[in-house]
PDB file of N, CA and C in Angstrom:
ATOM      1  N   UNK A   1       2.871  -3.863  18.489  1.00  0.00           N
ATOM      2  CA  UNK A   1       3.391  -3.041  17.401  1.00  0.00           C
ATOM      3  C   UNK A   1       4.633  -3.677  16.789  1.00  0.00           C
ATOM      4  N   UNK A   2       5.688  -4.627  17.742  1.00  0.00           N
ATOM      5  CA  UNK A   2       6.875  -4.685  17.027  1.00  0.00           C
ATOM      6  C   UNK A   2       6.382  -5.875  16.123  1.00  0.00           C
ATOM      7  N   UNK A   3       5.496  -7.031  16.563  1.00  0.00           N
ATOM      8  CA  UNK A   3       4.581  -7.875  15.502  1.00  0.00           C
ATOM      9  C   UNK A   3       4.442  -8.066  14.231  1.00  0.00           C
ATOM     10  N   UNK A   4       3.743  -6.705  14.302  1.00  0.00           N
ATOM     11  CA  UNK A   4       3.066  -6.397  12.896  1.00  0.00           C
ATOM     12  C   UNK A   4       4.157  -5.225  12.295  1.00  0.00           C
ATOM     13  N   UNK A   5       5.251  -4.614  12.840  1.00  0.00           N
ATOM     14  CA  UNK A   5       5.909  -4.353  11.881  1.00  0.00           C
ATOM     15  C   UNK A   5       6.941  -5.113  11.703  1.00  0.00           C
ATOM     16  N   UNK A   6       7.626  -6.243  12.197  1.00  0.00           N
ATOM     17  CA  UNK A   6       8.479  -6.958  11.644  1.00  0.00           C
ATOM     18  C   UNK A   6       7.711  -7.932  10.432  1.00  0.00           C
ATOM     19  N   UNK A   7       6.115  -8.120  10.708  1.00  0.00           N
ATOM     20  CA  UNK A   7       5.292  -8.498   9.644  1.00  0.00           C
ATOM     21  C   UNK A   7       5.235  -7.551   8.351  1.00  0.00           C
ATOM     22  N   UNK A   8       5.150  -6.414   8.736  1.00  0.00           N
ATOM     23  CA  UNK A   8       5.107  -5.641   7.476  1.00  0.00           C
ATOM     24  C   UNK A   8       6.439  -5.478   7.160  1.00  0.00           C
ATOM     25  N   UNK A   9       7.540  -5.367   7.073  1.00  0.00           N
ATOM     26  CA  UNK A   9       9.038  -5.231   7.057  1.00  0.00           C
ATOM     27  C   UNK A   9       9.040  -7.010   6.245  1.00  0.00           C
ATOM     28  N   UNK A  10       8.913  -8.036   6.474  1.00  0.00           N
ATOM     29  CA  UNK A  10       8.816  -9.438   5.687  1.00  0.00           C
ATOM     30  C   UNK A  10       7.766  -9.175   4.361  1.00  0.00           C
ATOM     31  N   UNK A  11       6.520  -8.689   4.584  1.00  0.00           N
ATOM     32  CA  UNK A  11       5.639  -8.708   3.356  1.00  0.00           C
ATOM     33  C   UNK A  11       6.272  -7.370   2.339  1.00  0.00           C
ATOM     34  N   UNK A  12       7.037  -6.885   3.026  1.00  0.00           N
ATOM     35  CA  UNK A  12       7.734  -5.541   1.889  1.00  0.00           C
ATOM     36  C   UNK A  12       8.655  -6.160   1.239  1.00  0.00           C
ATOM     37  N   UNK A  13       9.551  -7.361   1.538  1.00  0.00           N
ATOM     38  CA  UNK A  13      10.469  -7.844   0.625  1.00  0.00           C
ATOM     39  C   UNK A  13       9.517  -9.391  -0.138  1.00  0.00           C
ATOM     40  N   UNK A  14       8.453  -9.756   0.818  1.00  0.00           N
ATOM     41  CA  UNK A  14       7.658 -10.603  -0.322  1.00  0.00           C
ATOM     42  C   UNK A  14       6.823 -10.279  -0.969  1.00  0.00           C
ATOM     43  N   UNK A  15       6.527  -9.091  -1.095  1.00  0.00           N
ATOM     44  CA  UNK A  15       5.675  -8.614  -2.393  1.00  0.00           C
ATOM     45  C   UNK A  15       6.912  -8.547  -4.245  1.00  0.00           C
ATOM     46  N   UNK A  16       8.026  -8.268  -3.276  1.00  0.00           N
ATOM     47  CA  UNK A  16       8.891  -8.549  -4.576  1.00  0.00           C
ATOM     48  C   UNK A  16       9.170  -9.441  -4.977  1.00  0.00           C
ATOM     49  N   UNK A  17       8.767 -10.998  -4.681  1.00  0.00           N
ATOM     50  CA  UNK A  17       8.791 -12.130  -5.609  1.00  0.00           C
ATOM     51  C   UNK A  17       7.867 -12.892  -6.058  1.00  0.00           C
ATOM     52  N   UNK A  18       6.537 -11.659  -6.130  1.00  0.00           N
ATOM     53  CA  UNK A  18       5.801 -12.637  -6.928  1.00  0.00           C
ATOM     54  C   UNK A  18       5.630 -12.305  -8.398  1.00  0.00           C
ATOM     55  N   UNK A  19       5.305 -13.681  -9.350  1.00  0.00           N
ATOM     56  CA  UNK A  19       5.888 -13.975 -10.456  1.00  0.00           C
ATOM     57  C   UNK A  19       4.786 -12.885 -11.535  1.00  0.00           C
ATOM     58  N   UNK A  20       3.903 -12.849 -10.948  1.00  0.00           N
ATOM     59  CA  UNK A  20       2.780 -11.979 -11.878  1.00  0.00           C
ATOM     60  C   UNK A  20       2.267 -10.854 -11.422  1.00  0.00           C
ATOM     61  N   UNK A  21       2.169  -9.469 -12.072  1.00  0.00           N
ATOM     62  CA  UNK A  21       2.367  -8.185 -11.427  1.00  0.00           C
ATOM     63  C   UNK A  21       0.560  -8.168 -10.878  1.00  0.00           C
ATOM     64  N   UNK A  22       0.191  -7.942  -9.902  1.00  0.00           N
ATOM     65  CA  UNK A  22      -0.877  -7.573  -9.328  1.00  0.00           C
ATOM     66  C   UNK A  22      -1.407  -6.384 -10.087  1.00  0.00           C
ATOM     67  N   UNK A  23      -3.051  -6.620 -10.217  1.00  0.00           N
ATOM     68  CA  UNK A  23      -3.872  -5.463 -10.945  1.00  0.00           C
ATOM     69  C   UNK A  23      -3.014  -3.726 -10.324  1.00  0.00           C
ATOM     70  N   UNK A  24      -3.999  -3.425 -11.615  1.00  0.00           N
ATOM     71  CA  UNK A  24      -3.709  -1.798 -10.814  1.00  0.00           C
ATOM     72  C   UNK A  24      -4.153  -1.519  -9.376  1.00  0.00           C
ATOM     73  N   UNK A  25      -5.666  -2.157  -9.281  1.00  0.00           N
ATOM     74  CA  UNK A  25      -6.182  -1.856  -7.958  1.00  0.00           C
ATOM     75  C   UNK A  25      -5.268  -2.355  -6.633  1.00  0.00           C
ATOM     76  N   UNK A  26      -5.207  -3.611  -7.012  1.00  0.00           N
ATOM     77  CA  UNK A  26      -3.933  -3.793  -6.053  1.00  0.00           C
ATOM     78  C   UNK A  26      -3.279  -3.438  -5.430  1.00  0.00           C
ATOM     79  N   UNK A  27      -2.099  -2.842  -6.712  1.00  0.00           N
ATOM     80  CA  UNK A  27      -0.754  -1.936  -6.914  1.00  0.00           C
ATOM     81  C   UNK A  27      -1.458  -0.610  -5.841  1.00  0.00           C
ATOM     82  N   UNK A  28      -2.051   0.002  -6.244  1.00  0.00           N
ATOM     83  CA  UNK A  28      -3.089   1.034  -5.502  1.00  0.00           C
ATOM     84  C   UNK A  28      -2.854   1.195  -4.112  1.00  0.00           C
ATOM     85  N   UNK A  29      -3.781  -0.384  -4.062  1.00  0.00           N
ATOM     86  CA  UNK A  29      -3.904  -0.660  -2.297  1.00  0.00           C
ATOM     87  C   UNK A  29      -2.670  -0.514  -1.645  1.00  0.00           C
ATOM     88  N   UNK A  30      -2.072  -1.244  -2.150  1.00  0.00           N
ATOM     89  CA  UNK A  30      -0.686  -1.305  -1.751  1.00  0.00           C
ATOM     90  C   UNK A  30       0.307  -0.585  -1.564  1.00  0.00           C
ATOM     91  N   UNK A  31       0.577   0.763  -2.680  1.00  0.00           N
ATOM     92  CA  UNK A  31       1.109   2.070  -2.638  1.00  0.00           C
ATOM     93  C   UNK A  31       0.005   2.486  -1.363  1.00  0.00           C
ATOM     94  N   UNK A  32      -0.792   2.998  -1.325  1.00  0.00           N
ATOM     95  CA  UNK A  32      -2.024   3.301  -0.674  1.00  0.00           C
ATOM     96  C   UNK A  32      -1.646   2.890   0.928  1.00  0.00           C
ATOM     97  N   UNK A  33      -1.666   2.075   1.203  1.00  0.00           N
ATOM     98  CA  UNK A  33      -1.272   1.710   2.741  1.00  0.00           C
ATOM     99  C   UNK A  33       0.417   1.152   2.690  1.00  0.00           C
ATOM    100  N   UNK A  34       0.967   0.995   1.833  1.00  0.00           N
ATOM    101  CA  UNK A  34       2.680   1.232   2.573  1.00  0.00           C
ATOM    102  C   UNK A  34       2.646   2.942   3.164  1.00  0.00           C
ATOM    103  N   UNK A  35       2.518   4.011   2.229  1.00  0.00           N
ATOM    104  CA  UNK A  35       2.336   5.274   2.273  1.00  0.00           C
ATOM    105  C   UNK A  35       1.613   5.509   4.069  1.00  0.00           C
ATOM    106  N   UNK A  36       0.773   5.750   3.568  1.00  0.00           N
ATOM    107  CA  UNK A  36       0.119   5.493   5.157  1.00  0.00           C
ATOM    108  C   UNK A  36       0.645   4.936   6.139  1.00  0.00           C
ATOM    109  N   UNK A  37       1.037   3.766   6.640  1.00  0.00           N
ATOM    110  CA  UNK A  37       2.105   2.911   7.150  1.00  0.00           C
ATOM    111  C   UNK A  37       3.439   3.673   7.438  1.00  0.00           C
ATOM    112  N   UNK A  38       3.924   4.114   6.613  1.00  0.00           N
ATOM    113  CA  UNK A  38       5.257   4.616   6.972  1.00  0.00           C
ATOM    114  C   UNK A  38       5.267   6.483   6.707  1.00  0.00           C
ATOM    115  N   UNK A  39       4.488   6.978   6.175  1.00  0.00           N
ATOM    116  CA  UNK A  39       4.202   8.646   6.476  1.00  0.00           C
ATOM    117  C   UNK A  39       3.319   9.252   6.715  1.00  0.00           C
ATOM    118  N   UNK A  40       1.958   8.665   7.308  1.00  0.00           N
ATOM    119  CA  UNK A  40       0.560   9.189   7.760  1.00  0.00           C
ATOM    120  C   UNK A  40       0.254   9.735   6.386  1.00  0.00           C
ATOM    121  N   UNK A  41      -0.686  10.806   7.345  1.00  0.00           N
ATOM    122  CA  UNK A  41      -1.835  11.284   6.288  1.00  0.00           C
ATOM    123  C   UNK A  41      -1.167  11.813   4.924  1.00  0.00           C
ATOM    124  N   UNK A  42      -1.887  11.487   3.685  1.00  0.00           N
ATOM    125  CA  UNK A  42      -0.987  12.299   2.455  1.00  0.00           C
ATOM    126  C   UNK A  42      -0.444  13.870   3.111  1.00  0.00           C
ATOM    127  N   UNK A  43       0.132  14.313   1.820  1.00  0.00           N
ATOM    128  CA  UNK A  43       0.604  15.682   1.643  1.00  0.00           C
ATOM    129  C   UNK A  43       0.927  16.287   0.304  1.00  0.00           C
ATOM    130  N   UNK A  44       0.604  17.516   0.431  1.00  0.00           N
ATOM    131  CA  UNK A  44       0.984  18.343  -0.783  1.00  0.00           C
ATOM    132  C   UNK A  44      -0.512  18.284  -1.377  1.00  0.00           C
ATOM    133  N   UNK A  45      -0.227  18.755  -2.705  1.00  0.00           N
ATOM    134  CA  UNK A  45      -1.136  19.086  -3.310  1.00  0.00           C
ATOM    135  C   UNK A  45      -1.451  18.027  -4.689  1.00  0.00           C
ATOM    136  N   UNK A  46      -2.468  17.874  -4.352  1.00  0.00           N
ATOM    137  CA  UNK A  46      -3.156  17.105  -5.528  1.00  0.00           C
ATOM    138  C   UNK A  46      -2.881  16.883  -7.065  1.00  0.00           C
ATOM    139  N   UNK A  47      -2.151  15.759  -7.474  1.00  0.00           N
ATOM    140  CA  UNK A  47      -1.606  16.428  -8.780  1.00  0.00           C
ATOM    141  C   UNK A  47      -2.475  17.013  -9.926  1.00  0.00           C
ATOM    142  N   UNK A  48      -1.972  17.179 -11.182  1.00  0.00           N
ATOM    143  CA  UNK A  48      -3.212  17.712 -11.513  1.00  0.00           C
ATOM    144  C   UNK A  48      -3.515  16.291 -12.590  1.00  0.00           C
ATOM    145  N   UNK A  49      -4.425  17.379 -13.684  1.00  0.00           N
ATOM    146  CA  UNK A  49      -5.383  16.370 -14.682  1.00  0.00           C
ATOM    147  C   UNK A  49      -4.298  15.471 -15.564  1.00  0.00           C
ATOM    148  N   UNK A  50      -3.332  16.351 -16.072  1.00  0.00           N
ATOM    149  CA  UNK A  50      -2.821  15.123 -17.067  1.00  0.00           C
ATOM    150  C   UNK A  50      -1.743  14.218 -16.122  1.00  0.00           C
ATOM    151  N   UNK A  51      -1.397  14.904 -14.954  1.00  0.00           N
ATOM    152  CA  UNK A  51      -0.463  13.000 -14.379  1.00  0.00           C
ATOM    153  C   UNK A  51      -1.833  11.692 -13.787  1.00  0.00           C
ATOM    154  N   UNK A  52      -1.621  11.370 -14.599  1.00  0.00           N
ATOM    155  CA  UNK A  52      -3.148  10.727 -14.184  1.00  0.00           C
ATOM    156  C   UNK A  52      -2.442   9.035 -13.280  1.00  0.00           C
ATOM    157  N   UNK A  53      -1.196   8.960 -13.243  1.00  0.00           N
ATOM    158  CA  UNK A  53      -0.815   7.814 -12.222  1.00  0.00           C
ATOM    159  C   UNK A  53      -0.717   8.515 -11.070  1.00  0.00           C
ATOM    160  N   UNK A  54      -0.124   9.227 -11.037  1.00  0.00           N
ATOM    161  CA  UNK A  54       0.182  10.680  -9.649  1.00  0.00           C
ATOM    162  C   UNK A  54      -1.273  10.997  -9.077  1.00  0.00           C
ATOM    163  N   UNK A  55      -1.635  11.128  -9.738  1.00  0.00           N
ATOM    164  CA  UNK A  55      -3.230  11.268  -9.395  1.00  0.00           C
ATOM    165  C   UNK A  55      -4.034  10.281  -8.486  1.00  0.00           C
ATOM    166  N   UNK A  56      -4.276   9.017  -9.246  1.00  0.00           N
ATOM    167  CA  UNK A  56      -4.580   7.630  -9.034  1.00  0.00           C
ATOM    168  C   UNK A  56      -4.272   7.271  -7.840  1.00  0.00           C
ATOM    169  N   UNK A  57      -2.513   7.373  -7.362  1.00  0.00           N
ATOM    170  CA  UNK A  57      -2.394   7.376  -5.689  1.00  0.00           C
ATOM    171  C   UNK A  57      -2.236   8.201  -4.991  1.00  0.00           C
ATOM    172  N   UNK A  58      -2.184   9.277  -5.510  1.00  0.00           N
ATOM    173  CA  UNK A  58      -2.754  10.245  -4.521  1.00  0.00           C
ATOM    174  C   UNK A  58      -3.690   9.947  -3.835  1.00  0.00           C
ATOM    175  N   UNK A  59      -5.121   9.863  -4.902  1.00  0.00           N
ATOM    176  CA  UNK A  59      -6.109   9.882  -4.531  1.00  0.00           C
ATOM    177  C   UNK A  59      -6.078   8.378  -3.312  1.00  0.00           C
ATOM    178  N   UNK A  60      -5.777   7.225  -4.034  1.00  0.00           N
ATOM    179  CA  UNK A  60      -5.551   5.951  -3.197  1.00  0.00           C
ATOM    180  C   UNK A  60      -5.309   6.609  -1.674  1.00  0.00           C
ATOM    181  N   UNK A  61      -4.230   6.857  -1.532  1.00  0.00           N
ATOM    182  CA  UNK A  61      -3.631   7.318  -0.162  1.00  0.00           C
ATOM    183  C   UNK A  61      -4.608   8.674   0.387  1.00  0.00           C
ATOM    184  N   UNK A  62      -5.113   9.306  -0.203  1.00  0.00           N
ATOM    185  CA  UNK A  62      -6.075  10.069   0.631  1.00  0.00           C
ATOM    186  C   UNK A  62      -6.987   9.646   0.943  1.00  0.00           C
ATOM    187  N   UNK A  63      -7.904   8.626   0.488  1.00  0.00           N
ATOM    188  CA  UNK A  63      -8.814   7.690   1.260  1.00  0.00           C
ATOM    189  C   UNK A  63      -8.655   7.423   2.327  1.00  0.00           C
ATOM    190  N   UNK A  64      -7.149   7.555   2.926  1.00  0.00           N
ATOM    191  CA  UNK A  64      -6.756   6.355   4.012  1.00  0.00           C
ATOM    192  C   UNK A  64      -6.983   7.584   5.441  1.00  0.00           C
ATOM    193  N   UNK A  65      -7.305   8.435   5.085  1.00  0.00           N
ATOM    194  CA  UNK A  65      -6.433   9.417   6.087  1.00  0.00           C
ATOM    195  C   UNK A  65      -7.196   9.394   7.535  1.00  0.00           C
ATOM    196  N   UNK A  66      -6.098   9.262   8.200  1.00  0.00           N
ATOM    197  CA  UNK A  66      -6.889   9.185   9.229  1.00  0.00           C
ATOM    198  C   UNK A  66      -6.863   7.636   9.979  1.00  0.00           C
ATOM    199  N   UNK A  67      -6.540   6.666   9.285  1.00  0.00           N
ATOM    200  CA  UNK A  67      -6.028   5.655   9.730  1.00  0.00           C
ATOM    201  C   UNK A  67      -4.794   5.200  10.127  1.00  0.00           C
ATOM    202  N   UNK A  68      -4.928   4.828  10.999  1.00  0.00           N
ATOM    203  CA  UNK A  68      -3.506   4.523  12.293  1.00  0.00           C
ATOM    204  C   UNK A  68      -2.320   3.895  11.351  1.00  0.00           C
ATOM    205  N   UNK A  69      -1.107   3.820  11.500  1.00  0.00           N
ATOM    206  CA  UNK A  69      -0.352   3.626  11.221  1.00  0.00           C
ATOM    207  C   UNK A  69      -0.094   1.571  11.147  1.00  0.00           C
ATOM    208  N   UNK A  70      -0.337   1.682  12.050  1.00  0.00           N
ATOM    209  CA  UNK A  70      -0.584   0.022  12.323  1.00  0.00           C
ATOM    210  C   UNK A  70      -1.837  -0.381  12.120  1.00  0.00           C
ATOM    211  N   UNK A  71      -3.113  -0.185  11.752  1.00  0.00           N
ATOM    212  CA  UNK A  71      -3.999  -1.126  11.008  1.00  0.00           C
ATOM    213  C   UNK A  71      -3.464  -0.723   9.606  1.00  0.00           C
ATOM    214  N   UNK A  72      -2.542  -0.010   8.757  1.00  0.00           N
ATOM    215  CA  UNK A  72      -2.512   0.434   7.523  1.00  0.00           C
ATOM    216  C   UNK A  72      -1.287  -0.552   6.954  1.00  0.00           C
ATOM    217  N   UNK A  73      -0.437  -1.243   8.393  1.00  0.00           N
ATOM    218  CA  UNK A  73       0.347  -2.206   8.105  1.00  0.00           C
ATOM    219  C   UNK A  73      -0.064  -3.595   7.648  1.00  0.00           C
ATOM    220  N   UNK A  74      -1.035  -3.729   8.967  1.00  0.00           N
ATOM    221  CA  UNK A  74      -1.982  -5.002   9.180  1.00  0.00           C
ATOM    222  C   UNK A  74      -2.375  -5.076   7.080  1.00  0.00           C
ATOM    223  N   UNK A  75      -3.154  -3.998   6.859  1.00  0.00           N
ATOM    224  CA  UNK A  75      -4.213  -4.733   5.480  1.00  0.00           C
ATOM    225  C   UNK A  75      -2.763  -5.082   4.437  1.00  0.00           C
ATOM    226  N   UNK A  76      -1.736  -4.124   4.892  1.00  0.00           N
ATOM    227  CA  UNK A  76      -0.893  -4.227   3.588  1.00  0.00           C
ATOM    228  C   UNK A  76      -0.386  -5.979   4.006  1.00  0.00           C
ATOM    229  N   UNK A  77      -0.143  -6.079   5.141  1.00  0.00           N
ATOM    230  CA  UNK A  77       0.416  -7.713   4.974  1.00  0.00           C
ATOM    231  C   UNK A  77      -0.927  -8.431   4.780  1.00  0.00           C
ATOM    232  N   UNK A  78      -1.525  -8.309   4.857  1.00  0.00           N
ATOM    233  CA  UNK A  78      -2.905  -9.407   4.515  1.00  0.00           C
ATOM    234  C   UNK A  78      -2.846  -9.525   3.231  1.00  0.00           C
ATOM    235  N   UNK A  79      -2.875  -7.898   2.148  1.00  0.00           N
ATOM    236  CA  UNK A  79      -2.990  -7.929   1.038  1.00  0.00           C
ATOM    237  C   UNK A  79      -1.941  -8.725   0.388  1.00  0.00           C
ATOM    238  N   UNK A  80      -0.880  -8.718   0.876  1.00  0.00           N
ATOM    239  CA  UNK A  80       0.365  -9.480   0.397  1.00  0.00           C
ATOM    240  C   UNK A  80       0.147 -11.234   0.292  1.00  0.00           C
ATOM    241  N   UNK A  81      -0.097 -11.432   1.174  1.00  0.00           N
ATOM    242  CA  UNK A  81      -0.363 -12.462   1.769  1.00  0.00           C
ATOM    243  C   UNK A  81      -1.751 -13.322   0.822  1.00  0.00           C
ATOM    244  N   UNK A  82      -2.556 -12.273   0.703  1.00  0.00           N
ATOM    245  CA  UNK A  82      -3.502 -12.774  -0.156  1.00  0.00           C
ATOM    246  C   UNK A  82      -2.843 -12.962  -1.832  1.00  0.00           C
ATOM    247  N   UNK A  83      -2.011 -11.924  -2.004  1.00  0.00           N
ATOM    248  CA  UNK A  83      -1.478 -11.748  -3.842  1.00  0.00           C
ATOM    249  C   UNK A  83      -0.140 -13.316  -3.498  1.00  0.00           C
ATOM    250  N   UNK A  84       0.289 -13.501  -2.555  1.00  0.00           N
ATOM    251  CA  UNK A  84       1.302 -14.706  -2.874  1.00  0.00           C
ATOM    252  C   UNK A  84       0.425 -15.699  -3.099  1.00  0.00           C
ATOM    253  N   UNK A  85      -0.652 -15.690  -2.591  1.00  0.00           N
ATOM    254  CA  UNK A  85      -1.513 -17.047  -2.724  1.00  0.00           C
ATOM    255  C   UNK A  85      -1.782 -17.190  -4.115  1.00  0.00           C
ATOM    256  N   UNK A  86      -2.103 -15.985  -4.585  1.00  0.00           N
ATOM    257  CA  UNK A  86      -2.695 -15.968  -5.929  1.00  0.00           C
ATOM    258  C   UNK A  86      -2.113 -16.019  -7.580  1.00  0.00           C
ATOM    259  N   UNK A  87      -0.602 -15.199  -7.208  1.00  0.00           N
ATOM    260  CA  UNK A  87      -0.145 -14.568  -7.883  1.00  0.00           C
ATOM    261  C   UNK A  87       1.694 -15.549  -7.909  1.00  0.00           C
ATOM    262  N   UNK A  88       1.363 -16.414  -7.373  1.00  0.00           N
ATOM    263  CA  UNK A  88       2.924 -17.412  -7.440  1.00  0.00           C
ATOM    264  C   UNK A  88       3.114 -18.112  -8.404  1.00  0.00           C
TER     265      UNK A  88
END
């Protein structure tokens, strides 16, 4: 566990230097399992129809539910890891 979160704790400050902003889906994933990662399952209530970004990860992060705290670290540094390759 301390591993992969001093791994995820490094990919949280290198997702902020890369030079070209990652798709929405991405952005998603990524809101999507930091969230997860650091506060479990969503909460509250679903936003409604017209916040439609509020919405978007909501929904992202309710997909996740139910997944451990540490595989939700694991994809976010992979994902990182994959966008520096791509995105430098």
């Amino acid at each position: 566990m301390a591993d992969i979160k001093a791994a995820f704790d490094q990919a949280q400050k290198d997702v902020k230097t890369l030079t070209k902003r990652p798709s929405n889906d991405d952005m998603l994933f990524l809101y999507a399992h930091f969230k997860q990662a650091t506060e479990g399952d969503v909460k509250g209530a679903r936003p409604g129809m017209l916040d439609m970004v509020g919405r978007a990860k909501y929904d992202a992060w309710a997909k996740l539910k139910g997944t451990k705290a540490e595989e939700a670290m694991k994809k976010y540094v992979d994902k990182v890891a994959a966008l520096l390759k791509t995105h430098k």
